[in-house]
Protein backbone atom coordinates (compact mmCIF):
# COMPACT_ATOMS: atom_id res chain seq x y z
CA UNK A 1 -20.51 104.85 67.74
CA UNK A 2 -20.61 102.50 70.75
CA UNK A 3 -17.48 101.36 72.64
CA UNK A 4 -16.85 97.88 73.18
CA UNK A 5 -15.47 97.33 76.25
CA UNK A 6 -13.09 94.73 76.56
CA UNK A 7 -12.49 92.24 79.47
CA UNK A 8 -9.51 90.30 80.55
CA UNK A 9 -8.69 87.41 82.58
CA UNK A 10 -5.26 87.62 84.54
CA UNK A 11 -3.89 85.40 86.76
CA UNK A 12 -0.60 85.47 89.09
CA UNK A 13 1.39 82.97 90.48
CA UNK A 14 4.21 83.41 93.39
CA UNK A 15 6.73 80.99 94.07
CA UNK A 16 9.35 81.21 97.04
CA UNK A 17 12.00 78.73 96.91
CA UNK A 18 14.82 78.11 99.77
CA UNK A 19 17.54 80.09 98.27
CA UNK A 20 17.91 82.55 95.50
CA UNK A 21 19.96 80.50 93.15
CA UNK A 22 17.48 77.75 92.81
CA UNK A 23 14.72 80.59 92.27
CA UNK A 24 17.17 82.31 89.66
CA UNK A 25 18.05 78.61 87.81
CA UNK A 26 14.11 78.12 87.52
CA UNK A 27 13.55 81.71 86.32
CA UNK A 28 16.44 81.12 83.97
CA UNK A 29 14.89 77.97 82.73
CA UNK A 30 10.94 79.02 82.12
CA UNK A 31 11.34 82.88 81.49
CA UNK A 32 12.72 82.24 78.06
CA UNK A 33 9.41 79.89 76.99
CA UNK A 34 6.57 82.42 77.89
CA UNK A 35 8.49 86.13 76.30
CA UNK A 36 5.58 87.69 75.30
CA UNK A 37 2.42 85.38 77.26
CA UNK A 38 3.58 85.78 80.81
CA UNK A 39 5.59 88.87 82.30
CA UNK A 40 8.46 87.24 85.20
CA UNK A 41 10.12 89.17 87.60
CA UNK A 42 12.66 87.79 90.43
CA UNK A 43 13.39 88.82 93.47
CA UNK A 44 15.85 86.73 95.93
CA UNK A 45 13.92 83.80 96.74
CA UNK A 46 10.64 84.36 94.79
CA UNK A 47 9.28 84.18 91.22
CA UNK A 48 6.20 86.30 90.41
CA UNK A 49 4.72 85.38 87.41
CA UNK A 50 1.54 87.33 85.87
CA UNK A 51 -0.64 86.80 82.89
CA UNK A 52 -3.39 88.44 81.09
CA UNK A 53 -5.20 87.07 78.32
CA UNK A 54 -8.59 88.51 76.63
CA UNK A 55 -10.54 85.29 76.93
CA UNK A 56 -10.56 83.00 80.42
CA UNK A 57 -10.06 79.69 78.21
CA UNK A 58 -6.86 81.13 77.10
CA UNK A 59 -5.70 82.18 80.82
CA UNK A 60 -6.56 78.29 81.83
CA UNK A 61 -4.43 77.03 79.14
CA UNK A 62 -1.43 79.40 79.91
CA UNK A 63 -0.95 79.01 83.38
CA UNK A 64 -1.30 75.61 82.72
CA UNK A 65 1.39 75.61 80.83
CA UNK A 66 3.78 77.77 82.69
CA UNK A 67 3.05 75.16 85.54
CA UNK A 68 4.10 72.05 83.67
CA UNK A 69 7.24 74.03 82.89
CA UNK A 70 7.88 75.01 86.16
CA UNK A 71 7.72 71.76 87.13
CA UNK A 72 10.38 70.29 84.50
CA UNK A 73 12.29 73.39 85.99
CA UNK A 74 12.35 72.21 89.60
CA UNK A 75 13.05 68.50 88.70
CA UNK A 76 15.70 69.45 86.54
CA UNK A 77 17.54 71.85 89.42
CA UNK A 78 16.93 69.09 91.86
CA UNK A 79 18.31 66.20 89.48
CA UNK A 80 21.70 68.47 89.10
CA UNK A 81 21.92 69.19 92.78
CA UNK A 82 21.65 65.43 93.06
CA UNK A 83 24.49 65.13 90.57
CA UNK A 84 26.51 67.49 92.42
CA UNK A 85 26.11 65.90 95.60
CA UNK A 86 27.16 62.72 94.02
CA UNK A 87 30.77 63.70 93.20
């Protein structure tokens, strides 16, 4: 019997933010959405995210996703730091 090989796509994204407790609000915030799609890990001021998906459709659509919440991450953090300021 022939093998079937199989191929994966996998992307990875870096992020490095200006201090560690914005990075760790915004891994707070999107780590809990992608358990079991995207593996996280923080370190100080960066956020290295990597996925791997069997078909490069699915990659494109994850990312994608992780992105969008990223970004409702960061605007959130900066909205409360505006808030903060505020008071």
């Amino acid at each position: 019997m022939e093998e079937k090989s199989v191929r994966t796509s996998s992307g990875v994204i870096t992020l490095n933010y200006d201090s560690s407790e914005k990075a760790k609000s915004i891994f707070g915030a999107v780590d809990v959405d992608n358990k079991g799609y995207v593996t996280a890990r923080l370190d100080g001021r960066k956020i290295f995210f990597q996925c791997q998906c069997q078909e490069p459709g699915m990659l494109k659509n994850t990312l994608d996703d992780l992105l969008s919440c990223i970004g409702i991450a960061e605007r959130m953090v900066e909205f409360q730091n505006n808030e903060s300021s505020e008071k």
